[in-house]
Protein backbone atom coordinates (compact mmCIF):
# COMPACT_ATOMS: atom_id res chain seq x y z
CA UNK A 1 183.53 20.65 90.42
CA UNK A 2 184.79 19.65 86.99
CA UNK A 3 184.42 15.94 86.50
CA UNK A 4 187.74 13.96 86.87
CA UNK A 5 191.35 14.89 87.97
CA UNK A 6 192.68 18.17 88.27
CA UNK A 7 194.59 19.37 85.43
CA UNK A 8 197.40 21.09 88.27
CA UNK A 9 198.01 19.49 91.26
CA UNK A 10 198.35 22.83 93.50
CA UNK A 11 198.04 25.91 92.97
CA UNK A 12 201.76 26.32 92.82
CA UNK A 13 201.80 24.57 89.43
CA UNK A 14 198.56 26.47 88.10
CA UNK A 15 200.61 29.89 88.42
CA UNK A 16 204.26 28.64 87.19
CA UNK A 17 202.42 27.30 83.88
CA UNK A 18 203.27 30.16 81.23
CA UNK A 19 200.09 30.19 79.74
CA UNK A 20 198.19 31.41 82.58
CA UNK A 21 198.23 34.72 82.87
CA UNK A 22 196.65 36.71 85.94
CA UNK A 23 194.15 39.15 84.89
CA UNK A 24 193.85 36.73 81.05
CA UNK A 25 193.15 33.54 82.22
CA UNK A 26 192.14 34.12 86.41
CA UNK A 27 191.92 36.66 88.75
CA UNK A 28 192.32 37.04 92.33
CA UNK A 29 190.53 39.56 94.71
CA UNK A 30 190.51 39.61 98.55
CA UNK A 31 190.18 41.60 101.18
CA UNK A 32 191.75 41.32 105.01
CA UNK A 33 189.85 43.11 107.85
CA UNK A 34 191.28 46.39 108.75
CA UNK A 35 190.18 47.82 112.21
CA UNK A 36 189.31 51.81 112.03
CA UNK A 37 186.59 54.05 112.84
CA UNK A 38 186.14 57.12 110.51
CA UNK A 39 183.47 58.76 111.61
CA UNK A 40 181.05 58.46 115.00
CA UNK A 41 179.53 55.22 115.51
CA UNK A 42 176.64 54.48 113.76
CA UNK A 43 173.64 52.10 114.66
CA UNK A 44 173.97 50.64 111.27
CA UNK A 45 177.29 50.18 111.50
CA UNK A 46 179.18 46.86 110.52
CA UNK A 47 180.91 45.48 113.31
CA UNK A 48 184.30 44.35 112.32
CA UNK A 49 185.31 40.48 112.35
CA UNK A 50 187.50 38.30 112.02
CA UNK A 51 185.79 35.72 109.67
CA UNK A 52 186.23 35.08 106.23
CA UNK A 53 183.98 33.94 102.70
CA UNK A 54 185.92 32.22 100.16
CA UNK A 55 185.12 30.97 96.64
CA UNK A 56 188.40 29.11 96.23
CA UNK A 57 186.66 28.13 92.25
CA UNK A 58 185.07 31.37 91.19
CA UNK A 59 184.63 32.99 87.85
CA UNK A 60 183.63 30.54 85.59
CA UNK A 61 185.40 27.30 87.45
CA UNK A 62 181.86 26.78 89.56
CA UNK A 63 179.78 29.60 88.16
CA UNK A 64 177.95 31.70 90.44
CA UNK A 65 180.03 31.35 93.73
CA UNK A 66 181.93 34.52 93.43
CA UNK A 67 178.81 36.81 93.73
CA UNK A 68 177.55 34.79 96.29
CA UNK A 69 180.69 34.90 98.22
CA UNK A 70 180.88 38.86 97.41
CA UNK A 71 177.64 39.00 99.12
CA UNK A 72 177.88 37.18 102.16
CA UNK A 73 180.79 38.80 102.96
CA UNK A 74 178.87 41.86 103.10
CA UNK A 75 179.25 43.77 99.75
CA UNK A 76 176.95 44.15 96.82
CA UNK A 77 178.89 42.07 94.12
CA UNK A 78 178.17 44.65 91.51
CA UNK A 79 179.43 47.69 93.04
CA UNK A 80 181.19 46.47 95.88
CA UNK A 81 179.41 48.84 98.41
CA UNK A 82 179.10 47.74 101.95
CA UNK A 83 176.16 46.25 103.30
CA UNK A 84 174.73 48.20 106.07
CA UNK A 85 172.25 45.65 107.60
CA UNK A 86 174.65 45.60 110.95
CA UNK A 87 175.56 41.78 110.42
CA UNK A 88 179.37 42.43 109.90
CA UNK A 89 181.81 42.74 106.83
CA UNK A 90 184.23 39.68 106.41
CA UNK A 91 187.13 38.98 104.92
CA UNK A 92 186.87 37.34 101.16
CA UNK A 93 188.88 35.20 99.35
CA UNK A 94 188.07 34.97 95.26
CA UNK A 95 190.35 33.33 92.75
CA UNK A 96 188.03 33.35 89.31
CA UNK A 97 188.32 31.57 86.26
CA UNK A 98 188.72 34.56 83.01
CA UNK A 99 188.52 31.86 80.17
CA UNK A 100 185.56 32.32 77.68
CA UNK A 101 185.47 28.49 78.20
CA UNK A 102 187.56 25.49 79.71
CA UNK A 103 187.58 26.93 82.95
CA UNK A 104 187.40 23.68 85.08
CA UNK A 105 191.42 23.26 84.19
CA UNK A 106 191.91 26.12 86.90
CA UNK A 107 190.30 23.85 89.30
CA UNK A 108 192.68 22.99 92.07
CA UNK A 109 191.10 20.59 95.15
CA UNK A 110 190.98 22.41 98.44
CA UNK A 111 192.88 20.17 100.00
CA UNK A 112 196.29 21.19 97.40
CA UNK A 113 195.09 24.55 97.39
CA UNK A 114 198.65 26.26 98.67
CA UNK A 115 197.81 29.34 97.56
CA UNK A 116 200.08 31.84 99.75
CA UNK A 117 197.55 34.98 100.13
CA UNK A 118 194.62 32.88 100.87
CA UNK A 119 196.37 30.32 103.18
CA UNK A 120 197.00 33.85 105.16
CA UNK A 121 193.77 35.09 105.20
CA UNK A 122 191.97 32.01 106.69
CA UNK A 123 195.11 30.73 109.38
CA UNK A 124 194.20 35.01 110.63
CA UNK A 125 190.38 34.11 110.80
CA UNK A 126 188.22 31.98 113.16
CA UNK A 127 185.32 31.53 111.00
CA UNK A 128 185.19 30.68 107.51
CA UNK A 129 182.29 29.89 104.84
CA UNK A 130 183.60 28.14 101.69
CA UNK A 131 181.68 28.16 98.75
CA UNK A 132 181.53 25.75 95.65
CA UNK A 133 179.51 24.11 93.09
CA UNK A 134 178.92 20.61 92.42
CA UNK A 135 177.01 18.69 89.49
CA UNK A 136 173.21 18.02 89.98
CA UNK A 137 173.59 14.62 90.22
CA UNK A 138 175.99 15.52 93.43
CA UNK A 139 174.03 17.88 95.23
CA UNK A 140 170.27 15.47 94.72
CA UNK A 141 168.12 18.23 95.18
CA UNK A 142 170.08 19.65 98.14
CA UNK A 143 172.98 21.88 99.03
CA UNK A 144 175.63 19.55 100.55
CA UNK A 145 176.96 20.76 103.64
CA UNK A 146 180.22 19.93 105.34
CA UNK A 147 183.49 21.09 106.76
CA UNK A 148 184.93 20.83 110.26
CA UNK A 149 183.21 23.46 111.92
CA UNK A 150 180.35 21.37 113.34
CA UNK A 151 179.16 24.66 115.10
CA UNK A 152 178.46 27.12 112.35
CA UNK A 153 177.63 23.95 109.69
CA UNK A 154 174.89 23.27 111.95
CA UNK A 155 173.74 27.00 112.13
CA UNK A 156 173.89 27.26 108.35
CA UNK A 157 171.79 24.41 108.05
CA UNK A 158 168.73 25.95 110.69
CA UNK A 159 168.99 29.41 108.58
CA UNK A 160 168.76 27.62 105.35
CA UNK A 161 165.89 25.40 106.61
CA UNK A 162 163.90 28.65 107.88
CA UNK A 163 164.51 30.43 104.66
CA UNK A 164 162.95 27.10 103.13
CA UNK A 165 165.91 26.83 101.06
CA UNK A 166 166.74 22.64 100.68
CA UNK A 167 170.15 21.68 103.02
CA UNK A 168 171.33 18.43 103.78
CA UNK A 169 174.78 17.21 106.10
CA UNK A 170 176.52 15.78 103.34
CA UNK A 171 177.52 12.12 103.08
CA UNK A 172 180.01 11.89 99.97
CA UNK A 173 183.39 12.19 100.94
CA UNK A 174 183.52 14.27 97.84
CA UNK A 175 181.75 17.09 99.05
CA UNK A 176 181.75 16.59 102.58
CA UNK A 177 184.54 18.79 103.66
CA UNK A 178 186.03 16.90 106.05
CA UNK A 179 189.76 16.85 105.02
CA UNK A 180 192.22 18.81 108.01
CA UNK A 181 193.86 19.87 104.68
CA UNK A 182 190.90 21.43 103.22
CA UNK A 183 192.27 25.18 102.78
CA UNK A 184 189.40 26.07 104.40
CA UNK A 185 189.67 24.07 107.48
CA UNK A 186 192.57 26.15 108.50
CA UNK A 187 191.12 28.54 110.48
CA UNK A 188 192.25 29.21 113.83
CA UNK A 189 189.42 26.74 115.35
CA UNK A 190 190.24 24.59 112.70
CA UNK A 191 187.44 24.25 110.65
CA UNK A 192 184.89 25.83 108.10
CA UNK A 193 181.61 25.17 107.01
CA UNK A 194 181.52 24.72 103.40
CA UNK A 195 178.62 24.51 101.07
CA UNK A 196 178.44 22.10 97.82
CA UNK A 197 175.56 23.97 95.80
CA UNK A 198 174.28 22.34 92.21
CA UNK A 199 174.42 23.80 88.74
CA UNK A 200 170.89 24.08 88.93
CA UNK A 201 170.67 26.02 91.91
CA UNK A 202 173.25 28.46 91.59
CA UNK A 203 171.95 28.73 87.59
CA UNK A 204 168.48 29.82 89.83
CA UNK A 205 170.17 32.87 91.61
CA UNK A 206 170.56 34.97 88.39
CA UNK A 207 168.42 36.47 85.94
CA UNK A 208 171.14 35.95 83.45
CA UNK A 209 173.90 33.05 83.86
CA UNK A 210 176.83 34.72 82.64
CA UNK A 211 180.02 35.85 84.22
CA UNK A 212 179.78 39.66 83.23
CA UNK A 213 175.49 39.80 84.09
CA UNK A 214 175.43 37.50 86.83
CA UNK A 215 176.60 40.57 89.63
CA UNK A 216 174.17 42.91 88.02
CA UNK A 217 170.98 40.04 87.93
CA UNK A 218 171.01 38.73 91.11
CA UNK A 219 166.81 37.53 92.58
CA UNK A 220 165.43 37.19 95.25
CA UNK A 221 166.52 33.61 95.69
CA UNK A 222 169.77 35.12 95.43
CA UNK A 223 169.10 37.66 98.09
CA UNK A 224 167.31 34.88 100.50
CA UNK A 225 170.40 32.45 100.49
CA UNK A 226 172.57 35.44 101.28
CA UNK A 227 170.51 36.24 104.08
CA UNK A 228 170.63 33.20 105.41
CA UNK A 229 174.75 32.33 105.30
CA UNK A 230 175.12 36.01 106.66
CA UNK A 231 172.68 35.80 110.11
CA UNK A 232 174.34 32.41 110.32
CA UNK A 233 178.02 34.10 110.45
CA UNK A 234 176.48 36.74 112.96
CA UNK A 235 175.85 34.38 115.40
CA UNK A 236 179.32 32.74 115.79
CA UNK A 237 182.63 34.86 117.25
């Protein structure tokens, strides 16, 4: 979360501004549930869902949130291969921030976020985990938690807690969530649960802290939040 105002008020005015370029200066990758069987059911299969991760400020806007989203939506963030640990593949909503540096002008709030393809996606899910990063200073220690899904915020909060990974409800307004206009809240129950992680923290998940080694250095702090947010989204419908 860069400090002050956003540069573009929506999203709408981030993509009619000539100089950004998709695929230059951001990038945008998603993926909607398709329902299919290919081959004879496996044990290890991936049951299909209809839930959704999102970094709404990925690439280098709040570094570190796209591989994490990648991740708990089921799929390795450096190849993209499906997880097979039987706790679902999700939906996933990236838009990621291309600039070698100013990328916190391509920060748009959630709550003007009217981007078209991602509004979709989360009004077709019932569950949603939104992902972002927040200063140091915000996060005290703790990954904030909020959005309006009081249900699977709460469940995020026991998995973190048993992983021993530090979670707190969050009390700024700022990070809290709460907003019915939060892109994120949109879901078909009407709420997400959305985690506010530090610099520090997210800088922690990596071997190396850069957009193009980030995917390929992930630790096993990395592996244990991942863990957590995806057992958490397995035990909601």
């Amino acid at each position: 979360m860069p400090p002050g105002p956003d540069f573009y008020l929506s999203m709408t005015a981030l993509y009619n501004d000539p100089r950004n370029l998709e695929g230059t200066t951001y990038g945008k990758r998603w993926l909607r549930h398709q329902w299919q069987q290919i081959i004879e059911e496996q044990s290890i299969d991936n049951a299909e869902t209809q839930k959704i991760v999102m970094a709404i400020h990925g690439g280098g806007v709040e570094a570190g949130t796209s591989e994490i989203a990648l991740a708990t939506a089921g799929f390795h963030p450096a190849t993209l291969m499906p997880f097979v640990d039987g706790l679902g593949i999700h939906d996933f909503w990236l838009f990621e921030g291309l600039l070698s540096q100013g990328n916190g002008r391509l920060h748009v709030t959630a709550s003007n976020y009217d981007e078209p393809i991602a509004t979709e996606l989360v009004r077709n899910a019932r569950r949603c985990i939104s992902l972002h990063g927040c200063s140091d200073d915000q996060a005290n220690g703790r990954i904030q938690l909020g959005g309006l899904d009081f249900e699977l915020r709460d469940i995020v909060l026991e998995e973190l807690r048993a992983a021993h990974i530090e979670a707190e409800i969050a009390t700024n307004p700022m990070l809290d969530g709460s907003r019915p206009d939060n892109i994120a809240n949109k879901t078909r129950i009407g709420g997400c649960a959305q985690l506010e992680m530090g610099t520090s923290f997210r800088r922690g998940l990596y071997g190396t802290n850069t957009r193009p080694r980030r995917k390929h250095t992930t630790n096993d702090r990395f592996s244990g939040l991942v863990a957590s947010l995806r057992r958490a989204m397995s035990r909601v419908a």
